[in-house]
C-alpha atoms as a PDB file:
ATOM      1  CA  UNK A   1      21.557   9.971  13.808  1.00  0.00           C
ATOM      2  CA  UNK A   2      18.247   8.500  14.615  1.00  0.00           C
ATOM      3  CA  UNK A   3      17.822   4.672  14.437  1.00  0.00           C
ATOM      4  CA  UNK A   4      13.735   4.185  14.463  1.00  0.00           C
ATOM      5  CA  UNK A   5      12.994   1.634  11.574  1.00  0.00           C
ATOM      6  CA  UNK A   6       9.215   0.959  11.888  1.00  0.00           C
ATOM      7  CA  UNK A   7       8.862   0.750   8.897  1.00  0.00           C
ATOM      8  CA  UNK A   8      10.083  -0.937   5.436  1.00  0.00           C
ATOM      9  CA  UNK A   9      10.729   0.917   1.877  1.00  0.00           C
ATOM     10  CA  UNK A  10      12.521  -0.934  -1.358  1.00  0.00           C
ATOM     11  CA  UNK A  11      14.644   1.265  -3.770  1.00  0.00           C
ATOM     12  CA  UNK A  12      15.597   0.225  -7.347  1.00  0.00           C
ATOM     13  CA  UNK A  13      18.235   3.000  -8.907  1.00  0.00           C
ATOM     14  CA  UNK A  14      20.014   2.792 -12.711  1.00  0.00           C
ATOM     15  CA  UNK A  15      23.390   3.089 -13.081  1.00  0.00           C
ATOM     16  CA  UNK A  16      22.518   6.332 -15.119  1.00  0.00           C
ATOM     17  CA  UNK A  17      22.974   9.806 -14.539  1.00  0.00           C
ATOM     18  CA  UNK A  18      18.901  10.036 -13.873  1.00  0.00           C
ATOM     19  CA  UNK A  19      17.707   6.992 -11.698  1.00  0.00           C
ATOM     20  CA  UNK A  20      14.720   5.357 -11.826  1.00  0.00           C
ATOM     21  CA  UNK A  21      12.055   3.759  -9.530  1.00  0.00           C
ATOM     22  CA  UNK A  22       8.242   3.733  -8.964  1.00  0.00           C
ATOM     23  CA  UNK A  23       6.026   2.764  -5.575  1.00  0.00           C
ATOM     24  CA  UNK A  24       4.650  -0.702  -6.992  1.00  0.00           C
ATOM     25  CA  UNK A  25       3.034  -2.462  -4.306  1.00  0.00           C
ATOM     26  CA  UNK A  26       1.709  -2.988  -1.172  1.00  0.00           C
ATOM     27  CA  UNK A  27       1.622  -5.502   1.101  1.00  0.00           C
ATOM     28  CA  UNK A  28      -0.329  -5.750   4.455  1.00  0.00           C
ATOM     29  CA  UNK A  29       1.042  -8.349   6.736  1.00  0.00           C
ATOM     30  CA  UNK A  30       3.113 -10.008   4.221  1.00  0.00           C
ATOM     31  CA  UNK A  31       0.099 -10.493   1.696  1.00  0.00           C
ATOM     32  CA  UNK A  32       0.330  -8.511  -1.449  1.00  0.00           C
ATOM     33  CA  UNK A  33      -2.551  -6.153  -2.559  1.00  0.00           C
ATOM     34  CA  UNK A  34      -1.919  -6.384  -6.057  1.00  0.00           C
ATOM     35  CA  UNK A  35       0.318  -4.348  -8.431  1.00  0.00           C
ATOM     36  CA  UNK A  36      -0.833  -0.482  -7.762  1.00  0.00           C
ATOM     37  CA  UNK A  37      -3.595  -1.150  -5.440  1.00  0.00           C
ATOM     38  CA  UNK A  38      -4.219   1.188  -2.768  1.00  0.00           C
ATOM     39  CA  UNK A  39      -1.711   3.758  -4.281  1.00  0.00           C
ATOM     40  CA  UNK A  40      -1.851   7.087  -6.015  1.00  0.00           C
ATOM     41  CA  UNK A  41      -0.026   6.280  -8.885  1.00  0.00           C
ATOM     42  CA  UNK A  42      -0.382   5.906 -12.746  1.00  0.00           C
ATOM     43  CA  UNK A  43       1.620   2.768 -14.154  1.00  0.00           C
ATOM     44  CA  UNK A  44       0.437   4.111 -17.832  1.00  0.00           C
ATOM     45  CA  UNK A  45       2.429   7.813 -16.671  1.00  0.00           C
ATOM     46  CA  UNK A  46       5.003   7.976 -19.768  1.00  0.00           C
ATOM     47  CA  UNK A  47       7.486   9.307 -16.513  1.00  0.00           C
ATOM     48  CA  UNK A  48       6.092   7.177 -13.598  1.00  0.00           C
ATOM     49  CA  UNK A  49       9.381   6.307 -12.708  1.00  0.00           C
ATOM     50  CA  UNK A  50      11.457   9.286 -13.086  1.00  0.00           C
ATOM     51  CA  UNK A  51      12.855  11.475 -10.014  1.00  0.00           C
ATOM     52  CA  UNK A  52      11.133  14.649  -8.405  1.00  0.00           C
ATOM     53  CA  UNK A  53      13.693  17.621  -8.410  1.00  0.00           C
ATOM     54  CA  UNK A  54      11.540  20.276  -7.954  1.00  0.00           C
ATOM     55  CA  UNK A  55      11.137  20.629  -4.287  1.00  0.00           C
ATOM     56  CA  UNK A  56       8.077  23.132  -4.257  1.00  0.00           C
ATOM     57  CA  UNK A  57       6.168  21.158  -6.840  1.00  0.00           C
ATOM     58  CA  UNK A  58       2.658  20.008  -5.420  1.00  0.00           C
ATOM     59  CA  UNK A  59       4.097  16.238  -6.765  1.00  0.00           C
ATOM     60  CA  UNK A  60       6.233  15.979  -3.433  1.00  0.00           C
ATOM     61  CA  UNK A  61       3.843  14.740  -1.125  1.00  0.00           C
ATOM     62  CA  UNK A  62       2.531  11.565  -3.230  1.00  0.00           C
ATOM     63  CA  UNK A  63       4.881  11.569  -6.543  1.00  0.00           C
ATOM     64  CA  UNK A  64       3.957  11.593  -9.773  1.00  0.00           C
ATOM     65  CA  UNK A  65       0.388  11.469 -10.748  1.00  0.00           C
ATOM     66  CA  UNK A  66      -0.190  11.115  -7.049  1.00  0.00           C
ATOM     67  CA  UNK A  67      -2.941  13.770  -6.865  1.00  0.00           C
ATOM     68  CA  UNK A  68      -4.892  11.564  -8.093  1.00  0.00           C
ATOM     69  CA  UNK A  69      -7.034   9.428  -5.485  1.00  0.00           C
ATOM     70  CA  UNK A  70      -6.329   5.443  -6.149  1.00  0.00           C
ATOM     71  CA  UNK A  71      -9.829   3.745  -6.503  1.00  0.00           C
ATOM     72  CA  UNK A  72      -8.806   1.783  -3.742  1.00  0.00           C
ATOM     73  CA  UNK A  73      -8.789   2.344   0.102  1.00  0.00           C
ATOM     74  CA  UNK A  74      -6.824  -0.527   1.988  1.00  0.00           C
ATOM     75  CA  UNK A  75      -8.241  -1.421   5.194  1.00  0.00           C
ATOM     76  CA  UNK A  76      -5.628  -2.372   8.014  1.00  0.00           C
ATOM     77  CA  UNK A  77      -5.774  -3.313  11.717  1.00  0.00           C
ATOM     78  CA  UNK A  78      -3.263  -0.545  13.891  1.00  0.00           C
ATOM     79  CA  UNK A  79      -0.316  -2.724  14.859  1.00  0.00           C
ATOM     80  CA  UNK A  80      -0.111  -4.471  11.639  1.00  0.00           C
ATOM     81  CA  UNK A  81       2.580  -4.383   9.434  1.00  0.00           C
ATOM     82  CA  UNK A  82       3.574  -2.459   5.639  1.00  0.00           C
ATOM     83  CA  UNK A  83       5.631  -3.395   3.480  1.00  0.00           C
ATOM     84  CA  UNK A  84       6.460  -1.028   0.329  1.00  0.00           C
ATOM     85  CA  UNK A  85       7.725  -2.677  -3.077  1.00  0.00           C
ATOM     86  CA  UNK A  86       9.857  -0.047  -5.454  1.00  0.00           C
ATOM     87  CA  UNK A  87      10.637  -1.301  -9.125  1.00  0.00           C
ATOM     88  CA  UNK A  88      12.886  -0.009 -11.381  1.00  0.00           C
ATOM     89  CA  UNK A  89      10.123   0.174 -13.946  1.00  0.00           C
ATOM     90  CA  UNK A  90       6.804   0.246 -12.780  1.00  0.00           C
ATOM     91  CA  UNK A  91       5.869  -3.108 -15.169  1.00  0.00           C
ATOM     92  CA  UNK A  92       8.985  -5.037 -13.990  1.00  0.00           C
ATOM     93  CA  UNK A  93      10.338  -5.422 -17.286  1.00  0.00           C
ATOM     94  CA  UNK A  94      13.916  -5.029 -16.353  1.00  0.00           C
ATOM     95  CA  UNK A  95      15.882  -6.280 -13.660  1.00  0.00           C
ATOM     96  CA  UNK A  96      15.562  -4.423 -10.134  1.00  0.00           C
ATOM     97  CA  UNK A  97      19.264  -4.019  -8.500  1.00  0.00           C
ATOM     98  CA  UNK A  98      20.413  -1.003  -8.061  1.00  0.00           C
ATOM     99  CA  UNK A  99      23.909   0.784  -8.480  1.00  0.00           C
ATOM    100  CA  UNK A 100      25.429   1.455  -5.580  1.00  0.00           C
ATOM    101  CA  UNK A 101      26.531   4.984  -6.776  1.00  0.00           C
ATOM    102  CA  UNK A 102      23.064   5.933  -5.974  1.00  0.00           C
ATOM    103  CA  UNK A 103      22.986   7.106  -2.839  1.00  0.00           C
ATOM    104  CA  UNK A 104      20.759   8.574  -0.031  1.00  0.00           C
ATOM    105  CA  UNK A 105      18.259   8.639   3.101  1.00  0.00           C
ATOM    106  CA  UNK A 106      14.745   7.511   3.429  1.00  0.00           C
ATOM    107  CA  UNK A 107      11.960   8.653   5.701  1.00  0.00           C
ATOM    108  CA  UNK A 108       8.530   7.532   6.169  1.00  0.00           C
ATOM    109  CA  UNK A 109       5.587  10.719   6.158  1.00  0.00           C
ATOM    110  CA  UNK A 110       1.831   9.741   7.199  1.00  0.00           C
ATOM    111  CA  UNK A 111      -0.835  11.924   7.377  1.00  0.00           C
ATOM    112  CA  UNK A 112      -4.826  11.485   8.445  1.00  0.00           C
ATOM    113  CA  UNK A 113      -7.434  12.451   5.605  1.00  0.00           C
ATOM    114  CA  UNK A 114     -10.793  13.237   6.527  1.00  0.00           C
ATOM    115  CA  UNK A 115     -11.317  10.934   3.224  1.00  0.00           C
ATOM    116  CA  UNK A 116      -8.033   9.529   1.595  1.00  0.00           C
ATOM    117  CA  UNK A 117      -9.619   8.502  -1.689  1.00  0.00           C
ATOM    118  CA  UNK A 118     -10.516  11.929  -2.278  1.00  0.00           C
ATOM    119  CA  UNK A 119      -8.455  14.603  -0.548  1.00  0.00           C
ATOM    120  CA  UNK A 120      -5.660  16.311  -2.350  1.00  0.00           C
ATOM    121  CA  UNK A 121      -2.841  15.161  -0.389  1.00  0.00           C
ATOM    122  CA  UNK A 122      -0.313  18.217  -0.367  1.00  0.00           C
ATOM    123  CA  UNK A 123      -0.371  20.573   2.180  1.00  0.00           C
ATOM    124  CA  UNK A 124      -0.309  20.687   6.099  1.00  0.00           C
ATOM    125  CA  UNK A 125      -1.039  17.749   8.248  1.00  0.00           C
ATOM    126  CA  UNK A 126       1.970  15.230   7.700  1.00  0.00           C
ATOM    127  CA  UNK A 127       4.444  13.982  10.068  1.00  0.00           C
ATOM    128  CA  UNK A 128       7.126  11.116  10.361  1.00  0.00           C
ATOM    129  CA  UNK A 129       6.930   7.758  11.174  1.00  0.00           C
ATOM    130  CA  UNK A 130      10.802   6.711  10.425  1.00  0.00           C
ATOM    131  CA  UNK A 131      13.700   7.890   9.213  1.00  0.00           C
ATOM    132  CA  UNK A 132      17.447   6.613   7.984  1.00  0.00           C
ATOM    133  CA  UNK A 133      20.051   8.478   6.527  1.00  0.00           C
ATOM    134  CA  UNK A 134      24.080   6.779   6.829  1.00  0.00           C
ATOM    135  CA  UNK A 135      25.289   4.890   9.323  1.00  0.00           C
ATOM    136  CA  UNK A 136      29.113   5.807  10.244  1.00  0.00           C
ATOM    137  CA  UNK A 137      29.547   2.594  12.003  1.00  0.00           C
ATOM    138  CA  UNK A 138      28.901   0.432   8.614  1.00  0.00           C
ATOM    139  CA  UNK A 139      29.228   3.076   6.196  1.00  0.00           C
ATOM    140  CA  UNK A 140      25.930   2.840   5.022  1.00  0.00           C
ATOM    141  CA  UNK A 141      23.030   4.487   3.311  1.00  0.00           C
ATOM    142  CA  UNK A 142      19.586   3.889   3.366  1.00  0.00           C
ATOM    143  CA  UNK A 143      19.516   2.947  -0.094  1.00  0.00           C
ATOM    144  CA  UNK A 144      22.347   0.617   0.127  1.00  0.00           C
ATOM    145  CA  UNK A 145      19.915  -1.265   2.331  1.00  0.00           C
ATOM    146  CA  UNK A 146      17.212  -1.766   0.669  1.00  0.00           C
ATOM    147  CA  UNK A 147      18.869  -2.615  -2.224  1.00  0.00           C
ATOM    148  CA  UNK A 148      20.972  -5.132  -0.157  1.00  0.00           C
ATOM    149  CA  UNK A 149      17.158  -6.270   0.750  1.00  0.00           C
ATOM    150  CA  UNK A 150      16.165  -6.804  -2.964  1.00  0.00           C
ATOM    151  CA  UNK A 151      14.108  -3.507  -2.867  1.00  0.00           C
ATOM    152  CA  UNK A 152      11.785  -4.265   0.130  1.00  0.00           C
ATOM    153  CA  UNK A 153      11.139  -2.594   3.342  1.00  0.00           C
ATOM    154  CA  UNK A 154       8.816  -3.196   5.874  1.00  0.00           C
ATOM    155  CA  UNK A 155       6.938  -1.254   8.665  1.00  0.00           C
ATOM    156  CA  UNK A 156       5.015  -1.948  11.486  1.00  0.00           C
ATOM    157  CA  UNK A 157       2.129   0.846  11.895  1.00  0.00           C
ATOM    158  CA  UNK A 158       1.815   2.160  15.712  1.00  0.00           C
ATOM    159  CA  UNK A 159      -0.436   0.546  17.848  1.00  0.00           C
ATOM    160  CA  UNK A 160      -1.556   3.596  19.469  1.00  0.00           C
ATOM    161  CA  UNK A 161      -2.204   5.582  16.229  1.00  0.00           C
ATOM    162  CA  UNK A 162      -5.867   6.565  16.258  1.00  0.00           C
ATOM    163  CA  UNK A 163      -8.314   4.900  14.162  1.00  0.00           C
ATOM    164  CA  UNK A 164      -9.054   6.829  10.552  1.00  0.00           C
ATOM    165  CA  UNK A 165      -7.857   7.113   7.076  1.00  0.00           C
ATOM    166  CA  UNK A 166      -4.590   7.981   6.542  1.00  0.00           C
ATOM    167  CA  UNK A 167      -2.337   8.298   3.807  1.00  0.00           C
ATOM    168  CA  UNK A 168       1.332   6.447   4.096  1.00  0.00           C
ATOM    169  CA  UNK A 169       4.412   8.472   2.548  1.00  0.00           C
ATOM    170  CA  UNK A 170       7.457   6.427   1.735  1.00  0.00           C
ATOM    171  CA  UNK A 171      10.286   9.221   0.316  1.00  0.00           C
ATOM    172  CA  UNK A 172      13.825   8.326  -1.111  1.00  0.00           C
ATOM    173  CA  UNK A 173      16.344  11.071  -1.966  1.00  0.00           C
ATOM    174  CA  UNK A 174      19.211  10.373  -4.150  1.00  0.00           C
ATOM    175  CA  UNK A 175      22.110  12.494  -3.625  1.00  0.00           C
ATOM    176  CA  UNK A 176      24.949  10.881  -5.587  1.00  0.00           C
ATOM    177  CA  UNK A 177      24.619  13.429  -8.672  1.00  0.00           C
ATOM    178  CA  UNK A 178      24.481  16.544  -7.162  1.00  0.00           C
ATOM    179  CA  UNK A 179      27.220  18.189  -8.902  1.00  0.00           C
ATOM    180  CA  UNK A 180      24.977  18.012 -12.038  1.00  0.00           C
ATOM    181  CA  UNK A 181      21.539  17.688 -10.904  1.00  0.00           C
ATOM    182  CA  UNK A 182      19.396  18.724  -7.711  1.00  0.00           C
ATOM    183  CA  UNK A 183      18.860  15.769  -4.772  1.00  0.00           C
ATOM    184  CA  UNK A 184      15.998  13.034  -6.741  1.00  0.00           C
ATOM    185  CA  UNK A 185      12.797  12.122  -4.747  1.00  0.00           C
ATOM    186  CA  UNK A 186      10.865   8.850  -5.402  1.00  0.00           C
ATOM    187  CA  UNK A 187       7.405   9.319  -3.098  1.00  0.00           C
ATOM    188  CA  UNK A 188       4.670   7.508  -3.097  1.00  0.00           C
ATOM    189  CA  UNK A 189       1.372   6.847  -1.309  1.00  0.00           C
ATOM    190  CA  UNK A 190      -0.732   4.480  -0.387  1.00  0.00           C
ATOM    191  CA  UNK A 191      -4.301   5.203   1.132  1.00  0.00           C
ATOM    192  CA  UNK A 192      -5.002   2.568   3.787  1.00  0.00           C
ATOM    193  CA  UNK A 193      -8.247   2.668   6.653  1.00  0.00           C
ATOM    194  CA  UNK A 194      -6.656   1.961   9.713  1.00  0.00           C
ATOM    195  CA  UNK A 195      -9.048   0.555  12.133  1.00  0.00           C
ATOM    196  CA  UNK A 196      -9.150  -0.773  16.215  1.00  0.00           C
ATOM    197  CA  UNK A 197      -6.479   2.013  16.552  1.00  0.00           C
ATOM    198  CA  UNK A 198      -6.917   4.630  19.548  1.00  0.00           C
ATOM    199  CA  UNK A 199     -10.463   6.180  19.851  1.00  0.00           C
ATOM    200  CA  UNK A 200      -8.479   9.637  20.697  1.00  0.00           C
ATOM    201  CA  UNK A 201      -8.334  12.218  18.234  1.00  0.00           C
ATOM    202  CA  UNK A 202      -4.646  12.651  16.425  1.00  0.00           C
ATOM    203  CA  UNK A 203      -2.430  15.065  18.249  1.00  0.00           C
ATOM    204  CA  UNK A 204       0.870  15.479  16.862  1.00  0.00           C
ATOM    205  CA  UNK A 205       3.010  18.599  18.113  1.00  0.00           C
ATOM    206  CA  UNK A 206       3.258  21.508  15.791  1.00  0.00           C
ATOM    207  CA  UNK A 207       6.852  21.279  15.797  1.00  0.00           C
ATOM    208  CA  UNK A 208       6.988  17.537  14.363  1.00  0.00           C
ATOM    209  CA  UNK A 209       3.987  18.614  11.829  1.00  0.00           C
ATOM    210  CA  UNK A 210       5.084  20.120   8.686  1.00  0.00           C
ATOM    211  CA  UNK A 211       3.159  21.258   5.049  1.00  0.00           C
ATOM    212  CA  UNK A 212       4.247  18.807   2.197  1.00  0.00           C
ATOM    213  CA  UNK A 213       5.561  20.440  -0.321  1.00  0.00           C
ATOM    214  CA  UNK A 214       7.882  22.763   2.516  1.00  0.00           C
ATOM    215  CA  UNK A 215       8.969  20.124   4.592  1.00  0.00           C
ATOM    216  CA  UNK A 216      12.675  20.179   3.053  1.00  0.00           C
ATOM    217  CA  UNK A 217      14.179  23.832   1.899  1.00  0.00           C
ATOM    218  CA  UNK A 218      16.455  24.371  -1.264  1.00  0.00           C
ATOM    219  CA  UNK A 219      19.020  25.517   1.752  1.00  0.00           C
ATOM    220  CA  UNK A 220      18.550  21.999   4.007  1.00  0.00           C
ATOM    221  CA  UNK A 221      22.339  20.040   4.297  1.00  0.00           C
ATOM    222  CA  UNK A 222      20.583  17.073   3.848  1.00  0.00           C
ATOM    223  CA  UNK A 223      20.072  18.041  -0.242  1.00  0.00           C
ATOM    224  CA  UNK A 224      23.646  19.395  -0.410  1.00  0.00           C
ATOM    225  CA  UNK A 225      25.681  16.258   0.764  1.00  0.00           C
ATOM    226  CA  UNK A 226      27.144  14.870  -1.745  1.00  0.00           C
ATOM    227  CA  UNK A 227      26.512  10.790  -1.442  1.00  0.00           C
ATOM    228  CA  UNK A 228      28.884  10.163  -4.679  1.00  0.00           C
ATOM    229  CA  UNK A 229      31.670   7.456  -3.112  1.00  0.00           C
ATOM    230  CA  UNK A 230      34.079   9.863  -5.288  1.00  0.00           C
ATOM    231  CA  UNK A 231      32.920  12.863  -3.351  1.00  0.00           C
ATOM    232  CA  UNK A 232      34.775  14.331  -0.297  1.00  0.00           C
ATOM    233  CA  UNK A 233      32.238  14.286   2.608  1.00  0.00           C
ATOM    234  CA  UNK A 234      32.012  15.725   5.995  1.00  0.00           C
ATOM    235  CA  UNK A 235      29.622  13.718   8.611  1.00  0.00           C
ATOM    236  CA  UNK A 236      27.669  13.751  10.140  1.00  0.00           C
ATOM    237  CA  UNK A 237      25.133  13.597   7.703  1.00  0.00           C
ATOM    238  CA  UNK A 238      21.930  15.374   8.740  1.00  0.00           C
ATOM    239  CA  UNK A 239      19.002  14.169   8.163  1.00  0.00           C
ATOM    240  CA  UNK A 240      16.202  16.519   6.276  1.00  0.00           C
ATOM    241  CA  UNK A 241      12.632  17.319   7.431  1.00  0.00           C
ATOM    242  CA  UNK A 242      11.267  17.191  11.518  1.00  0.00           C
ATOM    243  CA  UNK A 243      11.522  14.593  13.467  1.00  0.00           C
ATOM    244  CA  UNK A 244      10.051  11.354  13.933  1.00  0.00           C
ATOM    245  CA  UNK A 245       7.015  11.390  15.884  1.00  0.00           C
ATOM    246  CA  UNK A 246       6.730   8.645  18.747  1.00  0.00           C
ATOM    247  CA  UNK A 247       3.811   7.817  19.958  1.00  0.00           C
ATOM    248  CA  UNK A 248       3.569   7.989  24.090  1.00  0.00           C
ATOM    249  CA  UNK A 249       3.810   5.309  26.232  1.00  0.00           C
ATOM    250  CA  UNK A 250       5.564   2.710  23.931  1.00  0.00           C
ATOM    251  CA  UNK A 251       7.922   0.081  24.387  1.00  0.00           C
ATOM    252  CA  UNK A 252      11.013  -0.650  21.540  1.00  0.00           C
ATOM    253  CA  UNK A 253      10.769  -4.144  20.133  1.00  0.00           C
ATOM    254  CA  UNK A 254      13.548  -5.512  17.875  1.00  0.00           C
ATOM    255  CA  UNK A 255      14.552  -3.836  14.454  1.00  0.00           C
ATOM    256  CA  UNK A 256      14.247  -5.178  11.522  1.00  0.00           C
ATOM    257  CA  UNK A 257      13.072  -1.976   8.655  1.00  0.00           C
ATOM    258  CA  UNK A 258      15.323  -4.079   6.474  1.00  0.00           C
ATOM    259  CA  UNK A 259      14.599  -7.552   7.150  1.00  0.00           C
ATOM    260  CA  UNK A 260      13.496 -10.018   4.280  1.00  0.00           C
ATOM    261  CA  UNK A 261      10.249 -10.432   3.316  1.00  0.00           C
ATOM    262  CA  UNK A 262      10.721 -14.552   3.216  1.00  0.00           C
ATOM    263  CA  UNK A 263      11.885 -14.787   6.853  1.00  0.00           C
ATOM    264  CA  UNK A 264       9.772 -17.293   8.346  1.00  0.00           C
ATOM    265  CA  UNK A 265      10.696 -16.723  11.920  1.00  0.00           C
ATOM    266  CA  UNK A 266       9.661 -12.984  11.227  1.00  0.00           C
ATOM    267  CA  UNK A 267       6.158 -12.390  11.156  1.00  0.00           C
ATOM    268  CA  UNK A 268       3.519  -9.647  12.445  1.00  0.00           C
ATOM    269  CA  UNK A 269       0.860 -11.134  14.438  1.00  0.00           C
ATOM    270  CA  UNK A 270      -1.257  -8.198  14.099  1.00  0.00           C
ATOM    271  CA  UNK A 271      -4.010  -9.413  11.563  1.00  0.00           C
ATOM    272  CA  UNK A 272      -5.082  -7.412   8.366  1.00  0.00           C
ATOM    273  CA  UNK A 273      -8.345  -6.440   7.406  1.00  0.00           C
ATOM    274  CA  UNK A 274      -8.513  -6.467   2.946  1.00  0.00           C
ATOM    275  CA  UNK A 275     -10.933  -4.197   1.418  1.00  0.00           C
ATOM    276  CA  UNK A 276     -13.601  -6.267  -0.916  1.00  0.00           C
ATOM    277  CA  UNK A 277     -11.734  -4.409  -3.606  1.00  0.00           C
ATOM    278  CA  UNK A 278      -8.255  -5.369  -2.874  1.00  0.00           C
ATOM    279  CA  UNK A 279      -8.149  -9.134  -2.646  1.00  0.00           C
ATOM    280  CA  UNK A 280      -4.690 -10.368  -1.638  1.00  0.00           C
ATOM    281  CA  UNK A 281      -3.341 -12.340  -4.656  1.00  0.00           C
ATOM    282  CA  UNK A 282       0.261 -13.317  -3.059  1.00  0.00           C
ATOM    283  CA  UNK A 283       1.816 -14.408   0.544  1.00  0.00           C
ATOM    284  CA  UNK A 284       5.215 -13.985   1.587  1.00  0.00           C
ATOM    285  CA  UNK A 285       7.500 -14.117   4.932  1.00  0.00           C
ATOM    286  CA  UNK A 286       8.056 -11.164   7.362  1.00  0.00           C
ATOM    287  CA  UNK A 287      10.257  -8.323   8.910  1.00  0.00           C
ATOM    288  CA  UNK A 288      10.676  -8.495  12.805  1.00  0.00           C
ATOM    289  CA  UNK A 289      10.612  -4.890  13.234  1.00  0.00           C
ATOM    290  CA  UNK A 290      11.537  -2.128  16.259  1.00  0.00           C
ATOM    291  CA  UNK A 291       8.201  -0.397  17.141  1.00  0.00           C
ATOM    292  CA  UNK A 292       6.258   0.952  20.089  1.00  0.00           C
ATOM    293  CA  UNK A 293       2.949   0.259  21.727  1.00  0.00           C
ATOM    294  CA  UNK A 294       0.838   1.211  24.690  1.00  0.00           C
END
C-alpha cells in the first residue's frame, strides 16, 4: 500500500444507511477562504451532501453541482499548503463526528485548466497527488483518520508543479454498505491559481493520467471490499484509480496528511497569495506534512 500523504482531506459520515458530507472550505496555509470559496459547489443544492453512486455520472470529477465554475479562483504560491474542510451538512447545523462503520480510502486528483473558472471539469487530464486506503499495521482506514482529526486534512502542493490554474480533487469512497448499496463518493473541487511554480509545461505520463468519470470501473476491487467491521475481508486492500504521480527530483519530508490544524510547531513556510475576492476571514495552526521538492 502506498504511504504518500501530501495532502489533507476531512470526512464527516452519519451513522445511517446513506452518509453524508459536503467539501466546505478551504484553507491556504492555515488561513480560511471563507465557507464555499474557491469551490464548485452549491450550499443551497437540496442534496449537496448526499453520496455519488453512479460511477459514470459526469458529477464524479467535482461532485454535486460541481460543473458549475465557483466565482472564485484562489491564488496560491507552489509549495504552499491545502487544507480541505468536509461537514456533515454543508451549513454546520449538526454535529460533525462520524460513525466509525463508515468506512473507506481517500485520494487526492488535480488537474490543469486552461481556465478553471470556466472549464467543465470532467474528462481527460487528471492525475493523483495522494492516496490512502487501510493500513494493516493499525487497522486503519482513511476515514477513520480524518475523523480521528475532527474532519481535516491537509496537503502540501509540489514545489515543482508548473505554474497555471488547476483544479484540486479531494475523493472519499465509503464502502461499509455495500451489501445494500454501491461504494459512496464525496468529491469536491476547488479552483486555485498556482503561481512561482515550474516555468515547464505539465508532463504527466499517460499511464498515471486518466479521464474523470473512468478513472474507477464498476469491476475495480477497490468498490467491492467490503469496509463493514462485520464483514469478512481479505487484504490487502487495493487501492482504486492510477497511481500517484511524483514529481522528479524530490526529496520526502515528514508526514503529517493527518496532522491537526492547531499544531503550532506545524506550519508551512511557503506563503499564500489571496485573490482580492477571497479575503481570509480565519487563522489556524498547521500539518507538518511528507512532500517532495526540487
Amino acid at each position: 500500500m502506498k504511504f504518500l500523504p501530501i495532502l489533507g482531506l476531512v470526512a464527516s459520515l452519519t451513522s445511517t444507511t446513506q452518509a453524508h458530507g459536503v467539501f466546505s472550505t478551504l484553507f491556504i496555509n492555515n488561513i480560511s477562504q471563507g465557507d464555499g470559496k474557491c469551490l464548485r459547489t452549491s450550499f443551497a443544492a437540496d442534496n449537496i451532501s448526499s453520496p455519488i453512486t453512479d460511477i459514470d455520472s459526469p458529477e464524479m470529477a467535482c461532485g454535486i453541482a460541481g460543473q458549475t465554475p465557483a466565482p472564485d479562483t484562489c491564488a496560491i504560491k507552489a509549495g504552499a499548503k491545502l487544507s480541505f474542510e468536509f461537514r456533515l451538512w454543508a451549513s454546520g447545523s449538526l454535529p460533525e463526528t462520524g460513525n466509525n462503520s463508515h468506512l473507506g480510502p481517500m485520494a487526492i486528483y488535480a488537474k490543469q485548466m486552461g481556465d478553471a473558472s470556466s472549464v467543465d471539469p470532467a474528462g481527460s487530464g487528471w492525475f493523483k497527488l495522494w492516496e490512502y486506503g487501510y493500513d494493516e499495521m493499525s487497522g486503519t482506514w482513511a476515514t477513520e483518520k480524518l475523523m480521528a482529526n475532527d474532519g481535516i486534512v491537509s496537503v502540501q502542493i509540489p514545489s515543482a508543479i508548473p505554474t497555471g490554474k488547476y483544479l484540486i480533487r479531494p475523493e472519499i469512497i465509503d464502502l461499509h454498505n455495500l451489501e445494500a448499496s454501491p461504494a459512496q463518493f464525496y468529491i469536491g473541487c476547488a479552483q486555485v491559481s498556482i503561481i512561482e511554480g515550474s516555468s515547464k509545461p505539465l508532463r504527466v505520463p499517460t499511464d498515471d493520467m486518466v479521464s474523470i468519470p473512468g478513472h474507477i470501473k464498476a469491476s475495480d476491487p477497490g468498490v467491492h471490499f467490503n469496509s463493514h467491521p462485520s464483514a469478512i475481508k481479505t487484504f490487502p486492500y487495493i487501492l482504486s484509480g492510477p497511481r500517484v504521480y511524483e514529481f522528479h527530483g524530490a526529496k520526502e519530508i515528514t508526514e503529517v496528511a493527518f496532522g491537526p490544524l492547531n499544531d503550532p510547531s506545524r506550519i508551512v513556510s511557503a506563503p499564500a497569495l489571496a485573490s482580492s475576492m477571497t479575503r481570509p476571514i480565519a487563522i489556524r495552526g498547521a500539518g507538518r506534512v511528507r512532500h517532495r521538492e526540487l
